[in-house]
Every structure is written in structure tokens, then in C-alpha cells.
PDB file of N, CA and C in Angstrom:
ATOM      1  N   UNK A   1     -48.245 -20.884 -27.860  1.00  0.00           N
ATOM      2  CA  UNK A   1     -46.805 -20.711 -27.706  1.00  0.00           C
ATOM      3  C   UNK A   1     -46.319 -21.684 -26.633  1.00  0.00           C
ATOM      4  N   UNK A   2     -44.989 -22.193 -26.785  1.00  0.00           N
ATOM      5  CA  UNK A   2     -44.958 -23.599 -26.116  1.00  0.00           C
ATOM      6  C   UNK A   2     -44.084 -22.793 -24.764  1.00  0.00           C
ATOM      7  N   UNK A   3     -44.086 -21.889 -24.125  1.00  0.00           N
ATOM      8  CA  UNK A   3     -43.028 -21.585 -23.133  1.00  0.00           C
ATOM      9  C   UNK A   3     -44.454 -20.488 -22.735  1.00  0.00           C
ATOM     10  N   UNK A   4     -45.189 -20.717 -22.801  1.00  0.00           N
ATOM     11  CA  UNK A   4     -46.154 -19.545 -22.427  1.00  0.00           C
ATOM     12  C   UNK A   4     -47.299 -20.015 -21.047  1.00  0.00           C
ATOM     13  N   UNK A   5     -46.938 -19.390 -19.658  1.00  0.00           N
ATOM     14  CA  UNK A   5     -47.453 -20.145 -18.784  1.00  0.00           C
ATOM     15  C   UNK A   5     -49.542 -20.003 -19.063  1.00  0.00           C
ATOM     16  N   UNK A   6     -50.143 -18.935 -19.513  1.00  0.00           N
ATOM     17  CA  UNK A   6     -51.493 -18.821 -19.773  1.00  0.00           C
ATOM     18  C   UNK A   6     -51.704 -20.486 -21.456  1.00  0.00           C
ATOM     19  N   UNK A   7     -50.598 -20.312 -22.332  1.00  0.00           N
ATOM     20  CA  UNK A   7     -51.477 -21.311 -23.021  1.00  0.00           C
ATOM     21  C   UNK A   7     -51.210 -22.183 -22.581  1.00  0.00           C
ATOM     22  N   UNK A   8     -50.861 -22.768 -21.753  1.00  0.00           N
ATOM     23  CA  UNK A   8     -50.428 -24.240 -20.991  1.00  0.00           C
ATOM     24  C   UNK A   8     -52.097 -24.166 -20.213  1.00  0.00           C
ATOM     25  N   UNK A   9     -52.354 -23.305 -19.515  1.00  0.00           N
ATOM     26  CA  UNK A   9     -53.288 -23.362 -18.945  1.00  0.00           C
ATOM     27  C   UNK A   9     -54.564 -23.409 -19.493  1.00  0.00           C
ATOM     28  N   UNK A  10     -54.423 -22.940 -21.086  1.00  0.00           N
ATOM     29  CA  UNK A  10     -55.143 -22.941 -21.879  1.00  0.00           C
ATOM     30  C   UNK A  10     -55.580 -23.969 -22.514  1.00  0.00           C
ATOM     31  N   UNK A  11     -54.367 -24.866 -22.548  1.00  0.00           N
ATOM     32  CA  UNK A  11     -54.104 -26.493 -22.898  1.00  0.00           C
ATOM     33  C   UNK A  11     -54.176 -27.264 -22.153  1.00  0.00           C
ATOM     34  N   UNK A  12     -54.819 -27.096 -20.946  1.00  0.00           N
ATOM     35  CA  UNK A  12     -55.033 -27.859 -20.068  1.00  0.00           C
ATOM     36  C   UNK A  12     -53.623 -28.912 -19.204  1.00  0.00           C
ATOM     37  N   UNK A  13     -52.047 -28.254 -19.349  1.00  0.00           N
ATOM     38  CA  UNK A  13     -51.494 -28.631 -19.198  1.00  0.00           C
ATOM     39  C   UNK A  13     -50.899 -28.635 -17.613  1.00  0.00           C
ATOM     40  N   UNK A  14     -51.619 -27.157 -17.089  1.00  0.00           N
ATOM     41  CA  UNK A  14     -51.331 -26.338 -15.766  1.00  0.00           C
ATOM     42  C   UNK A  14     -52.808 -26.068 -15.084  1.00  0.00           C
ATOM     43  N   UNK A  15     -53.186 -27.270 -14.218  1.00  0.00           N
ATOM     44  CA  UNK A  15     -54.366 -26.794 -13.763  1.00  0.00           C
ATOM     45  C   UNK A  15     -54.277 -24.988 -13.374  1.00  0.00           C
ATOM     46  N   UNK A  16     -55.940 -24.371 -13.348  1.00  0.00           N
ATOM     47  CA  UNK A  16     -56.356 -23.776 -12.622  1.00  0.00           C
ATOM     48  C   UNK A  16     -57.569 -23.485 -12.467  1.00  0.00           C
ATOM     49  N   UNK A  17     -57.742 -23.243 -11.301  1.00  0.00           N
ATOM     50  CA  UNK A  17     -59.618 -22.775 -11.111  1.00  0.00           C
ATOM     51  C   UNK A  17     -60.087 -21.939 -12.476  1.00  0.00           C
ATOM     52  N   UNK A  18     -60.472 -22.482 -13.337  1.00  0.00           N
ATOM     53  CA  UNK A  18     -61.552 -22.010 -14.186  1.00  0.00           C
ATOM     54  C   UNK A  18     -62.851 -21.495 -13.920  1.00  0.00           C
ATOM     55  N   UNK A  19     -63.529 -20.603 -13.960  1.00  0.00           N
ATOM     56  CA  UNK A  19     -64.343 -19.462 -13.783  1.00  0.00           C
ATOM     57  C   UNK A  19     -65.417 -19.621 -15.012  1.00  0.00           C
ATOM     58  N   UNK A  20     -64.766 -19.218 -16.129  1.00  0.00           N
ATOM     59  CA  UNK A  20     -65.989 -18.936 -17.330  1.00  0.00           C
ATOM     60  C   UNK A  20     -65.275 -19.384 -18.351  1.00  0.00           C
ATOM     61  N   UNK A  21     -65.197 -20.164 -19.270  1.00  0.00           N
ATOM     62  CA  UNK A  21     -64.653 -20.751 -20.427  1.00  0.00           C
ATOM     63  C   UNK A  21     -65.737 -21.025 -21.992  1.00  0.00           C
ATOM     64  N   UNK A  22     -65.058 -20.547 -23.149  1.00  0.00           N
ATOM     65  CA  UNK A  22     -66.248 -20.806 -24.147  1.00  0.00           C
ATOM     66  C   UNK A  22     -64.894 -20.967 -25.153  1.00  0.00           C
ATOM     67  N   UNK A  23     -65.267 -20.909 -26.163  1.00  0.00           N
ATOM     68  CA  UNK A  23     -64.474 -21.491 -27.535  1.00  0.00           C
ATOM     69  C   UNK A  23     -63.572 -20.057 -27.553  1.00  0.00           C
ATOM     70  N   UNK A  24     -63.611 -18.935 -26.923  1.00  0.00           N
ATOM     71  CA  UNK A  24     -62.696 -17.773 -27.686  1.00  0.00           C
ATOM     72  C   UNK A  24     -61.748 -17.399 -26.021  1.00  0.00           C
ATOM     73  N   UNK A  25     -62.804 -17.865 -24.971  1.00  0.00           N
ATOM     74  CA  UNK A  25     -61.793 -16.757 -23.640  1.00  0.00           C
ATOM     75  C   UNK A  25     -61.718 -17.679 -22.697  1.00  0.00           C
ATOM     76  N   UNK A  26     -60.767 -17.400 -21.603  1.00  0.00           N
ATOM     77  CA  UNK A  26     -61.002 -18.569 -20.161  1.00  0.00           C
ATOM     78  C   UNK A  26     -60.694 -17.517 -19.660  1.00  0.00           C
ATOM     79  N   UNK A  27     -61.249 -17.639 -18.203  1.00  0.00           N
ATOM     80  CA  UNK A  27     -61.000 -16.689 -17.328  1.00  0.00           C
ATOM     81  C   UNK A  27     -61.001 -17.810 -15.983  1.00  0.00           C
ATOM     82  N   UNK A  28     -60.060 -17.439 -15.348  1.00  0.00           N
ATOM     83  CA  UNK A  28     -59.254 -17.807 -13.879  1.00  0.00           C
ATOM     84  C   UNK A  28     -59.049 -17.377 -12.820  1.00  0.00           C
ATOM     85  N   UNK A  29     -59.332 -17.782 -12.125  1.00  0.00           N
ATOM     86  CA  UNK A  29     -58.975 -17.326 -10.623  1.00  0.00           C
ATOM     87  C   UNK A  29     -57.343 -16.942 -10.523  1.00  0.00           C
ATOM     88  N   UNK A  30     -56.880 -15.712  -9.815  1.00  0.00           N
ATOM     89  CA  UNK A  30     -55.610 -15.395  -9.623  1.00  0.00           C
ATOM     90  C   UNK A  30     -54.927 -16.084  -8.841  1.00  0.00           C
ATOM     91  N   UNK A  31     -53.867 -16.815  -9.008  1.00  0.00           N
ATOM     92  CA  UNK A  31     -53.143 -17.902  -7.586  1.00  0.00           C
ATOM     93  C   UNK A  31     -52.343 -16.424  -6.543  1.00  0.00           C
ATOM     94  N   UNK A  32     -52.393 -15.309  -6.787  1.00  0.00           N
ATOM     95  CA  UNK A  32     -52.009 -14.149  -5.653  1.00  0.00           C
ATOM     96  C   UNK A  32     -52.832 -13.298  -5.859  1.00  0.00           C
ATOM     97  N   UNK A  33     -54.093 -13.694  -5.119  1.00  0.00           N
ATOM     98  CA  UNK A  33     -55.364 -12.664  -5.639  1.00  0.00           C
ATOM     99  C   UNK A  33     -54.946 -11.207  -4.690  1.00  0.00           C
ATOM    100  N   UNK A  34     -55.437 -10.146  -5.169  1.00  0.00           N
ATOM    101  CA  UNK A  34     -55.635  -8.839  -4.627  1.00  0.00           C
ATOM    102  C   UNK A  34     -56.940  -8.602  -4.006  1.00  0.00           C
ATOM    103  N   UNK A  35     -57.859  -8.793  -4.207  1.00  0.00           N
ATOM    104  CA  UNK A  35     -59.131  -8.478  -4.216  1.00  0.00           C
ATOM    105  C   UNK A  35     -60.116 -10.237  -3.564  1.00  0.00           C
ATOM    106  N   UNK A  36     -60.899 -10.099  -2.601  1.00  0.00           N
ATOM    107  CA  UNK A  36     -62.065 -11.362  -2.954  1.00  0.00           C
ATOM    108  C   UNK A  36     -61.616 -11.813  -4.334  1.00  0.00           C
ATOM    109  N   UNK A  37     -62.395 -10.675  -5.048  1.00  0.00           N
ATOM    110  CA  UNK A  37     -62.528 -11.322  -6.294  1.00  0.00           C
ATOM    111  C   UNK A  37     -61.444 -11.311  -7.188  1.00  0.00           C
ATOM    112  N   UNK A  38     -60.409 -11.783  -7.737  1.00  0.00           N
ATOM    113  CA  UNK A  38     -59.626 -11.745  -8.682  1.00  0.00           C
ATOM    114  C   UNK A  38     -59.255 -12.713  -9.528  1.00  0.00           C
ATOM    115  N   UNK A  39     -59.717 -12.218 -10.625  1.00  0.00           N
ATOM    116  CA  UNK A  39     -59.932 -13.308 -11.950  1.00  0.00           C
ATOM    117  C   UNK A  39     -58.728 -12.935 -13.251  1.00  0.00           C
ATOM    118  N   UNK A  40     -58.246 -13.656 -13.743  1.00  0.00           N
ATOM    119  CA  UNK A  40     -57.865 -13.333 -14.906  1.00  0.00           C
ATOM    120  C   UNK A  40     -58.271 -13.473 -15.937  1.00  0.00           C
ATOM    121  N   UNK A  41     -58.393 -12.462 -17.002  1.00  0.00           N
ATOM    122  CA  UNK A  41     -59.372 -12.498 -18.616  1.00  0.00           C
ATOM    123  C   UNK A  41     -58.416 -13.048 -19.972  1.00  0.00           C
ATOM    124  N   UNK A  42     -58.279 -13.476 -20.333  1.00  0.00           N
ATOM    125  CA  UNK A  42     -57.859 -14.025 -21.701  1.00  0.00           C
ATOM    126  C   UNK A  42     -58.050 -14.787 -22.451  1.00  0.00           C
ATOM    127  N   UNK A  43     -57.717 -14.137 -23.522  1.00  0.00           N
ATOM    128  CA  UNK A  43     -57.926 -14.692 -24.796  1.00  0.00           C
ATOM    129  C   UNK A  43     -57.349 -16.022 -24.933  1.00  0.00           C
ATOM    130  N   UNK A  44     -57.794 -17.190 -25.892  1.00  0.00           N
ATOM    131  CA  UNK A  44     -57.233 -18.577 -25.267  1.00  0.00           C
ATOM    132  C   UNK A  44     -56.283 -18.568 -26.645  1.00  0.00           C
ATOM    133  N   UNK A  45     -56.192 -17.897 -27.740  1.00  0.00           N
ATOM    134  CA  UNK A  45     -55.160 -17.453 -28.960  1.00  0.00           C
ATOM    135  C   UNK A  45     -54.091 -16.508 -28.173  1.00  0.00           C
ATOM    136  N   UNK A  46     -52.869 -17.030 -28.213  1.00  0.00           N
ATOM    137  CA  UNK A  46     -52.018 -16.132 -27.879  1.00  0.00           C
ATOM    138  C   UNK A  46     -51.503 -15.377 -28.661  1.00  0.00           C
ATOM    139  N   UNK A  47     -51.520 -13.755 -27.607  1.00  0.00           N
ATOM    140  CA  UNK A  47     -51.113 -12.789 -28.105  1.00  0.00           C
ATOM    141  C   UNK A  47     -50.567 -12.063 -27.102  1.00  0.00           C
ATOM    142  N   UNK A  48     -49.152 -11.475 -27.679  1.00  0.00           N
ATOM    143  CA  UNK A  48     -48.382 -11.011 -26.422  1.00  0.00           C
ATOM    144  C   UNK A  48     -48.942  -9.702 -26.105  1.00  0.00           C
ATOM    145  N   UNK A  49     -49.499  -8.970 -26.219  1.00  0.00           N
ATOM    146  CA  UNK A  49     -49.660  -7.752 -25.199  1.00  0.00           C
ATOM    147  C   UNK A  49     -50.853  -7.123 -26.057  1.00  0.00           C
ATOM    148  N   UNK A  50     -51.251  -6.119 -25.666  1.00  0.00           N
ATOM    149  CA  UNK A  50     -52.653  -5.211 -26.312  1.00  0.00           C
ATOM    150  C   UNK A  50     -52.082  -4.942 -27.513  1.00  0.00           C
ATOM    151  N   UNK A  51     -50.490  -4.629 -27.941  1.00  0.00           N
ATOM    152  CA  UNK A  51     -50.095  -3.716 -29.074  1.00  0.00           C
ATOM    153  C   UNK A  51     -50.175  -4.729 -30.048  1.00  0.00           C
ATOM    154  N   UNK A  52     -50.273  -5.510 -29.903  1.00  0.00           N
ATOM    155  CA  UNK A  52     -50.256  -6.723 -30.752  1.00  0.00           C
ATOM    156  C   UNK A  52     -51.888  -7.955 -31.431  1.00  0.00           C
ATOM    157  N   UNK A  53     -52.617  -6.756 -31.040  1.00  0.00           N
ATOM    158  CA  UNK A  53     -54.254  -7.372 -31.068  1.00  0.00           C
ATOM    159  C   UNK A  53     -54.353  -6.818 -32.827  1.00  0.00           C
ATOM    160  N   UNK A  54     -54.582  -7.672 -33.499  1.00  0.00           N
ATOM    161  CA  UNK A  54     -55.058  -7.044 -35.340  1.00  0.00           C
ATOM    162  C   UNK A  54     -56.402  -7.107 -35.234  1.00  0.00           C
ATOM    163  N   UNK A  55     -57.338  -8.089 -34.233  1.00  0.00           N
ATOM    164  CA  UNK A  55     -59.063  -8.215 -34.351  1.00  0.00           C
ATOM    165  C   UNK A  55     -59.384  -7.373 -33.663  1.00  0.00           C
ATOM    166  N   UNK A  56     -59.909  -5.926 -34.123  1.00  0.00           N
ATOM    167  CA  UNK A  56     -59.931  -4.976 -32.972  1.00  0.00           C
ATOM    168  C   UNK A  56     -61.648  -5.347 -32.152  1.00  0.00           C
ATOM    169  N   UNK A  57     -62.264  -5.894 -32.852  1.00  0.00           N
ATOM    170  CA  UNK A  57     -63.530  -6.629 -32.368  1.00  0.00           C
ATOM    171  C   UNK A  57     -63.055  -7.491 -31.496  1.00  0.00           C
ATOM    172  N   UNK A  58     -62.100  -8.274 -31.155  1.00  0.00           N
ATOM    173  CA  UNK A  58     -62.062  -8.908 -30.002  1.00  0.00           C
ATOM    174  C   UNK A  58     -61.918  -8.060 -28.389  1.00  0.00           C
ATOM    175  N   UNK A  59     -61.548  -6.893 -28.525  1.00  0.00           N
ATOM    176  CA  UNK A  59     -61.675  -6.407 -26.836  1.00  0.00           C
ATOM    177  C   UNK A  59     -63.192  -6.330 -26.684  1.00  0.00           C
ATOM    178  N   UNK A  60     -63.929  -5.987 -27.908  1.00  0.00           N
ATOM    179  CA  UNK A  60     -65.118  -6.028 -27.088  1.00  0.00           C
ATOM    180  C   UNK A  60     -65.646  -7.128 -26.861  1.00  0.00           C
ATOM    181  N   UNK A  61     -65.800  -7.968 -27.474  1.00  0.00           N
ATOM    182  CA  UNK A  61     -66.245  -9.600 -27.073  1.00  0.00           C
ATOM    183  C   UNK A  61     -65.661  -9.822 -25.720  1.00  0.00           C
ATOM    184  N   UNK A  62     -63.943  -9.612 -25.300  1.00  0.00           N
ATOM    185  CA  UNK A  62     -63.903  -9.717 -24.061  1.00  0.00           C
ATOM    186  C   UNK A  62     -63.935  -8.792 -22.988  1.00  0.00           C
ATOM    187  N   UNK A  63     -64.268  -7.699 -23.498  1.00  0.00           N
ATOM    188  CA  UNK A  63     -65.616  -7.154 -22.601  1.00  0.00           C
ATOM    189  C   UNK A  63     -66.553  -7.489 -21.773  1.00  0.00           C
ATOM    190  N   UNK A  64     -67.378  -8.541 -23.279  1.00  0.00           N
ATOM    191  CA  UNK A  64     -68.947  -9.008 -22.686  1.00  0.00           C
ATOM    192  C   UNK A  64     -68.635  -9.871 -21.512  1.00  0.00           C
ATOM    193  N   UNK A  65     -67.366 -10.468 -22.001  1.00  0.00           N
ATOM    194  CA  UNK A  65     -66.998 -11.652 -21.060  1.00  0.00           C
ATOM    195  C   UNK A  65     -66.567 -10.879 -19.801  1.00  0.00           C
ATOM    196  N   UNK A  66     -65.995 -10.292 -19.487  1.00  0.00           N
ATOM    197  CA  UNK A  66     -66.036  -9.550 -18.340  1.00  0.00           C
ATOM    198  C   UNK A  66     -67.327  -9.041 -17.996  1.00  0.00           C
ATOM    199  N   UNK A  67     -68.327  -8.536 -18.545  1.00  0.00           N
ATOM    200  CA  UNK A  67     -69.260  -8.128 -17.893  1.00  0.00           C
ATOM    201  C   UNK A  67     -70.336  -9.719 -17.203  1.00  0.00           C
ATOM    202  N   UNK A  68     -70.281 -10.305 -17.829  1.00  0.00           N
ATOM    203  CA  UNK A  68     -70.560 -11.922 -18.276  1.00  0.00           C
ATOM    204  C   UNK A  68     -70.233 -12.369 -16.013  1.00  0.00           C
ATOM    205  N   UNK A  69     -68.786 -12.092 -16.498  1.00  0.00           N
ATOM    206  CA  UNK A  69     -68.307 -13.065 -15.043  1.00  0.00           C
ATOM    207  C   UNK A  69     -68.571 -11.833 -14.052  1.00  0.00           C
ATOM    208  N   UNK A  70     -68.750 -10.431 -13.964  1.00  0.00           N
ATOM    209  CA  UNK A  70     -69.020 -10.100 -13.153  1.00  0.00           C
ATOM    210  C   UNK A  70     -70.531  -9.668 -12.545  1.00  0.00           C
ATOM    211  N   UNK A  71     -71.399 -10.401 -13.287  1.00  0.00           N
ATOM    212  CA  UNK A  71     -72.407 -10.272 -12.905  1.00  0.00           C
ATOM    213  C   UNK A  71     -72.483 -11.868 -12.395  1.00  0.00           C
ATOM    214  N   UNK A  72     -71.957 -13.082 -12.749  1.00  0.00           N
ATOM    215  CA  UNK A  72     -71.806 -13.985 -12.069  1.00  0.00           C
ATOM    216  C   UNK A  72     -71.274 -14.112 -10.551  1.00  0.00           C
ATOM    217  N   UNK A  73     -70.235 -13.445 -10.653  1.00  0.00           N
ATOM    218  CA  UNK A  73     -69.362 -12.988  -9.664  1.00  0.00           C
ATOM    219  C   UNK A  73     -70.192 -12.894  -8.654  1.00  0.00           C
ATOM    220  N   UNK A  74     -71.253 -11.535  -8.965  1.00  0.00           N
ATOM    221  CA  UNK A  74     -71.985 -10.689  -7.551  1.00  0.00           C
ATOM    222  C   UNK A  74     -71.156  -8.626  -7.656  1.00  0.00           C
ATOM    223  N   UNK A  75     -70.618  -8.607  -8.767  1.00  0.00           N
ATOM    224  CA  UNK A  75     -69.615  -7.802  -8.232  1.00  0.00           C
ATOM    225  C   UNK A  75     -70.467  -6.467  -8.875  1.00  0.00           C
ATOM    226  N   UNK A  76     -70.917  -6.638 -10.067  1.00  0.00           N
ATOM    227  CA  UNK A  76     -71.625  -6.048 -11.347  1.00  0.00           C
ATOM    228  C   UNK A  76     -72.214  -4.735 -10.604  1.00  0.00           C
ATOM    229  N   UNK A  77     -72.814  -4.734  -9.850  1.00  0.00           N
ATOM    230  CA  UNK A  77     -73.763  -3.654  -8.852  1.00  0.00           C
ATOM    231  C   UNK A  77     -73.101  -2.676  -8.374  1.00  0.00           C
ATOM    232  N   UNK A  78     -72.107  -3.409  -7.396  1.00  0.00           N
ATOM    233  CA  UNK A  78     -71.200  -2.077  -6.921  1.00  0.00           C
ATOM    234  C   UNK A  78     -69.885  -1.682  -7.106  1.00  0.00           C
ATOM    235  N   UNK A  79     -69.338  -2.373  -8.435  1.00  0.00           N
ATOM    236  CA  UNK A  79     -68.586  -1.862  -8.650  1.00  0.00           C
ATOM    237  C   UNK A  79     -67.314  -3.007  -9.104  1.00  0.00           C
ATOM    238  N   UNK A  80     -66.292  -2.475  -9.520  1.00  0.00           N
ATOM    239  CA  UNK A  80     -65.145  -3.247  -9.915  1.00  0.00           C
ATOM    240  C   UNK A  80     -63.956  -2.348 -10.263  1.00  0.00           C
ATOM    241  N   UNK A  81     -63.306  -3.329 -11.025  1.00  0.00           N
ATOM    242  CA  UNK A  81     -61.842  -2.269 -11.202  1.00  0.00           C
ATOM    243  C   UNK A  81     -61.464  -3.853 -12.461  1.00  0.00           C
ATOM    244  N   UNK A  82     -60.890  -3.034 -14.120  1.00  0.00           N
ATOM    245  CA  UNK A  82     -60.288  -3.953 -14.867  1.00  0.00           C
ATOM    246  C   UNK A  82     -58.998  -3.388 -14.898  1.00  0.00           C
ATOM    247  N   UNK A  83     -57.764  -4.124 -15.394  1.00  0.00           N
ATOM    248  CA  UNK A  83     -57.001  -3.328 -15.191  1.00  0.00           C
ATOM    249  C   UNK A  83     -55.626  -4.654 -16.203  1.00  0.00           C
ATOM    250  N   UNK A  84     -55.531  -3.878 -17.091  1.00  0.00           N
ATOM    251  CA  UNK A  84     -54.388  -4.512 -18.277  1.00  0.00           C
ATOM    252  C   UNK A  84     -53.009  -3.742 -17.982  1.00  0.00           C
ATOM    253  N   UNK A  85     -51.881  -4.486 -17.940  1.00  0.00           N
ATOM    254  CA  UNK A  85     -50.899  -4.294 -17.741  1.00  0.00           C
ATOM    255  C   UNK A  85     -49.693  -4.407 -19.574  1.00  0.00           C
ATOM    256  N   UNK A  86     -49.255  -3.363 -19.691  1.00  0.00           N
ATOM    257  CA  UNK A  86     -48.343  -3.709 -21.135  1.00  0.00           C
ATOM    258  C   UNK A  86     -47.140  -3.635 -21.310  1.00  0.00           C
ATOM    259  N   UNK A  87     -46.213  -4.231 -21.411  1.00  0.00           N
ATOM    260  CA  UNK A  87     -45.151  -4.333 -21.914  1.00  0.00           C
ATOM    261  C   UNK A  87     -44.302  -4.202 -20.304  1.00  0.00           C
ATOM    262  N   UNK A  88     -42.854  -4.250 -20.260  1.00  0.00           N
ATOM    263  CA  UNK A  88     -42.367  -4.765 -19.053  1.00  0.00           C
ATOM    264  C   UNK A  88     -42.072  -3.001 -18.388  1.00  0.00           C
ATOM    265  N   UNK A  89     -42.583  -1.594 -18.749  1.00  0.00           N
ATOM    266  CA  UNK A  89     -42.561  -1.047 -18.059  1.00  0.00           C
ATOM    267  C   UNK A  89     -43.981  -0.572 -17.539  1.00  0.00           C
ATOM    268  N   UNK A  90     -44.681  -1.179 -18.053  1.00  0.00           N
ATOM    269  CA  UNK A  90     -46.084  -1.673 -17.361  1.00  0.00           C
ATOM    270  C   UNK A  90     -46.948  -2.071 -16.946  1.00  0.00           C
ATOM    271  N   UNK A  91     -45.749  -2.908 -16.324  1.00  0.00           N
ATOM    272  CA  UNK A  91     -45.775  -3.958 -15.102  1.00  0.00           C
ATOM    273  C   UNK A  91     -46.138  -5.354 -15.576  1.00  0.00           C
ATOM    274  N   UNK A  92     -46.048  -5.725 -17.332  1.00  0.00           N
ATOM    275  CA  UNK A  92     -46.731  -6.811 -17.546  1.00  0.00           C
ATOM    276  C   UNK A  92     -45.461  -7.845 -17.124  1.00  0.00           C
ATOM    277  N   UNK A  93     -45.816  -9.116 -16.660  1.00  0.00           N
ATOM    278  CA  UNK A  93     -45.096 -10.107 -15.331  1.00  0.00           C
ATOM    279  C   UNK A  93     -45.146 -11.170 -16.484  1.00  0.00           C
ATOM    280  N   UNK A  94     -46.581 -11.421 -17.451  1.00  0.00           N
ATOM    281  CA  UNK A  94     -46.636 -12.677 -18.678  1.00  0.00           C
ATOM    282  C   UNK A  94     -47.147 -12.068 -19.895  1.00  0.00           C
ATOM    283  N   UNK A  95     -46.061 -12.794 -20.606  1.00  0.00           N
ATOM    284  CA  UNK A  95     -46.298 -12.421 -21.977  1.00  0.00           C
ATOM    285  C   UNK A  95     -47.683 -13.028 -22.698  1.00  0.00           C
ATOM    286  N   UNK A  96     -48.611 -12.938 -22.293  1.00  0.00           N
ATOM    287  CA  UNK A  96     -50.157 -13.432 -23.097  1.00  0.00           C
ATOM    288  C   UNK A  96     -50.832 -11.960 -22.313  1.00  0.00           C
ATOM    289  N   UNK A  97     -51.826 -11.679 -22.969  1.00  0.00           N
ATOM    290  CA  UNK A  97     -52.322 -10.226 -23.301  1.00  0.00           C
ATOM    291  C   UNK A  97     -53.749 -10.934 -21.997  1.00  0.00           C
ATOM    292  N   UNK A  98     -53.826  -9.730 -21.078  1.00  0.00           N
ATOM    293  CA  UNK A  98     -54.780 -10.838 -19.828  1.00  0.00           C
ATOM    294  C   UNK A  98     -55.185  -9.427 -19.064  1.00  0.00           C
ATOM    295  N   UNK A  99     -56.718  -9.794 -18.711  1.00  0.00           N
ATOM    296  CA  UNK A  99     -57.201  -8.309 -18.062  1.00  0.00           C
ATOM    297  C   UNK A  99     -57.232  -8.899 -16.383  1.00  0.00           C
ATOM    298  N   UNK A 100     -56.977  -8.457 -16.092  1.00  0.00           N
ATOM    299  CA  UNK A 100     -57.605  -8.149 -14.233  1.00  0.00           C
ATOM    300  C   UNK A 100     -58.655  -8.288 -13.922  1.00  0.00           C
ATOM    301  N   UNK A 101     -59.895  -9.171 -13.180  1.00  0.00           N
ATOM    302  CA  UNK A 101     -60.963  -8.328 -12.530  1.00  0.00           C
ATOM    303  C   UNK A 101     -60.595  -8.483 -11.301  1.00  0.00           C
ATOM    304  N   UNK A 102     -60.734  -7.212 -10.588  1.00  0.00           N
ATOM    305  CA  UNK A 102     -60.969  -7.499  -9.516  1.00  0.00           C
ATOM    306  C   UNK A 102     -62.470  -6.787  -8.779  1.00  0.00           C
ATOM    307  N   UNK A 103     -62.730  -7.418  -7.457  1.00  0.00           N
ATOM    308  CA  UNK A 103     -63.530  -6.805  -6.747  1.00  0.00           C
ATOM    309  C   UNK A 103     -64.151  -7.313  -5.616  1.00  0.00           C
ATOM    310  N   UNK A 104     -65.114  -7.066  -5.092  1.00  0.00           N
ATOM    311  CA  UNK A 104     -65.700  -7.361  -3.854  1.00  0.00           C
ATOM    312  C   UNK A 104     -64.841  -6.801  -2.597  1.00  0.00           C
ATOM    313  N   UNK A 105     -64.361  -5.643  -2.909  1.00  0.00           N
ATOM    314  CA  UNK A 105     -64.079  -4.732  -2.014  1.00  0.00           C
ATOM    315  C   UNK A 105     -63.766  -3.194  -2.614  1.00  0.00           C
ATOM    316  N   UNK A 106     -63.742  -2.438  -2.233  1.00  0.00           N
ATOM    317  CA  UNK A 106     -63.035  -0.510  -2.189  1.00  0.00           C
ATOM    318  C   UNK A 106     -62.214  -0.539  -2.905  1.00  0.00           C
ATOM    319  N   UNK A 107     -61.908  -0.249  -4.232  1.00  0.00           N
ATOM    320  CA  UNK A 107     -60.931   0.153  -4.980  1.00  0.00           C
ATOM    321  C   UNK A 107     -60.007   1.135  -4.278  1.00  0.00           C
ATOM    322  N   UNK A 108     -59.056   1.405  -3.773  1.00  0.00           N
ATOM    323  CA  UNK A 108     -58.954   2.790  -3.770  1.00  0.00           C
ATOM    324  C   UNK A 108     -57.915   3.059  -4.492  1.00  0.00           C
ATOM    325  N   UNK A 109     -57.983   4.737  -5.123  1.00  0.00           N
ATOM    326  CA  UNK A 109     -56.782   5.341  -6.025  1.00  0.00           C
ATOM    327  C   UNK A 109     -55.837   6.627  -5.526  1.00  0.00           C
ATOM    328  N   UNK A 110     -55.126   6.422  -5.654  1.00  0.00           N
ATOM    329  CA  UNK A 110     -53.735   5.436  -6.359  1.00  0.00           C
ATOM    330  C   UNK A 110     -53.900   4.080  -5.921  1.00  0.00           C
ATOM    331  N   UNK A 111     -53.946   2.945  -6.750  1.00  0.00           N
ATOM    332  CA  UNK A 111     -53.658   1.798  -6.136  1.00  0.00           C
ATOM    333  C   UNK A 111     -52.414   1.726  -5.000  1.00  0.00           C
ATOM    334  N   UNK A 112     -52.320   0.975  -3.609  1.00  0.00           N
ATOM    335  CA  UNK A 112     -51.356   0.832  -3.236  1.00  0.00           C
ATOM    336  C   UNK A 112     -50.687  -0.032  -3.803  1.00  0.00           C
TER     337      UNK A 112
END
């Protein structure tokens, strides 16, 4: 999508720290991280939000890929937090469908 800030990045049009990349996902470093660790997960096919996924086999593939970067990470052992945001009363900020990792510190809940 040509107004879409993740496929630009996808297209190599908008640098960013790249993390883990293969033919289906890229995952990125957050430019306002929360956490040490905060990565972003997505799919490099755009798709605007979870409600809108028809390959229901793709969350788990990016799954693996999350499990993938957080054992790269260091994070895998003690812990993490994923965390998808949908539609604009839940809190999603970009329209491309994108998971959270965060970690290398205390989750705590309620998020502040």
C-alpha cells in the first residue's frame, strides 16, 4: 500500500534497524521503544489489522518468528510480553497488522 509507513519499510524505502527478515516477515526495532527490548513483528504483505487476516496459518508462522527473535534476543527464558493492538479503539496508531515484542525487563499488569 503506497501511504503505508510499515510497507515503505518493507520496501526498503524508510530505513530501519532490521532484526530478523525472511521472504514472509521483518521484524524491527521500535524508534519509541518501551522495553530494552522492543521489536516490531510483521507481515511484509499488507494487511490492515488482525480482522482482516484470510491465511489463518499465518499467525502461527509469525509466531515461530517471534519465538525465532526471542530466543535471539536473550529474552526466551524469562519471559516477555506480545501484544497486538486493533482497530483505532485499540490503540492501533498504523494501519499494517504488527505484534509488539517486548522485554528484558518486569512486565507489570495493568500496563502503565
Amino acid at each position: 500500500m503506497a501511504d503505508c509507513i510499515f510497507c515503505k519499510i518493507v520496501e526498503g524505502d524508510i530505513p530501519a534497524q532490521k532484526v530478523y527478515e525472511d521472504h514472509e516477515f521483518l521484524v524491527f526495532a521500535d524508534v519509541k521503544p518501551q522495553a530494552p527490548v522492543h521489536h516490531l513483528v510483521i507481515p511484509k504483505e499488507h494487511i490492515s489489522n488482525i480482522m482482516e487476516i484470510k491465511d489463518q496459518d499465518l499467525l502461527g508462522r509469525l509466531f515461530g518468528v517471534i519465538q525465532k527473535v526471542a530466543q535471539q534476543e536473550g529474552i526466551s527464558e524469562k519471559g516477555f510480553r506480545v501484544v497486538n493492538n486493533c482497530g483505532d479503539d485499540g490503540g492501533q496508531t498504523v494501519g499494517h497488522i504488527h505484534f509488539h515484542l517486548l522485554g528484558g525487563r518486569f512486565m507489570e499488569w495493568p500496563p502503565g
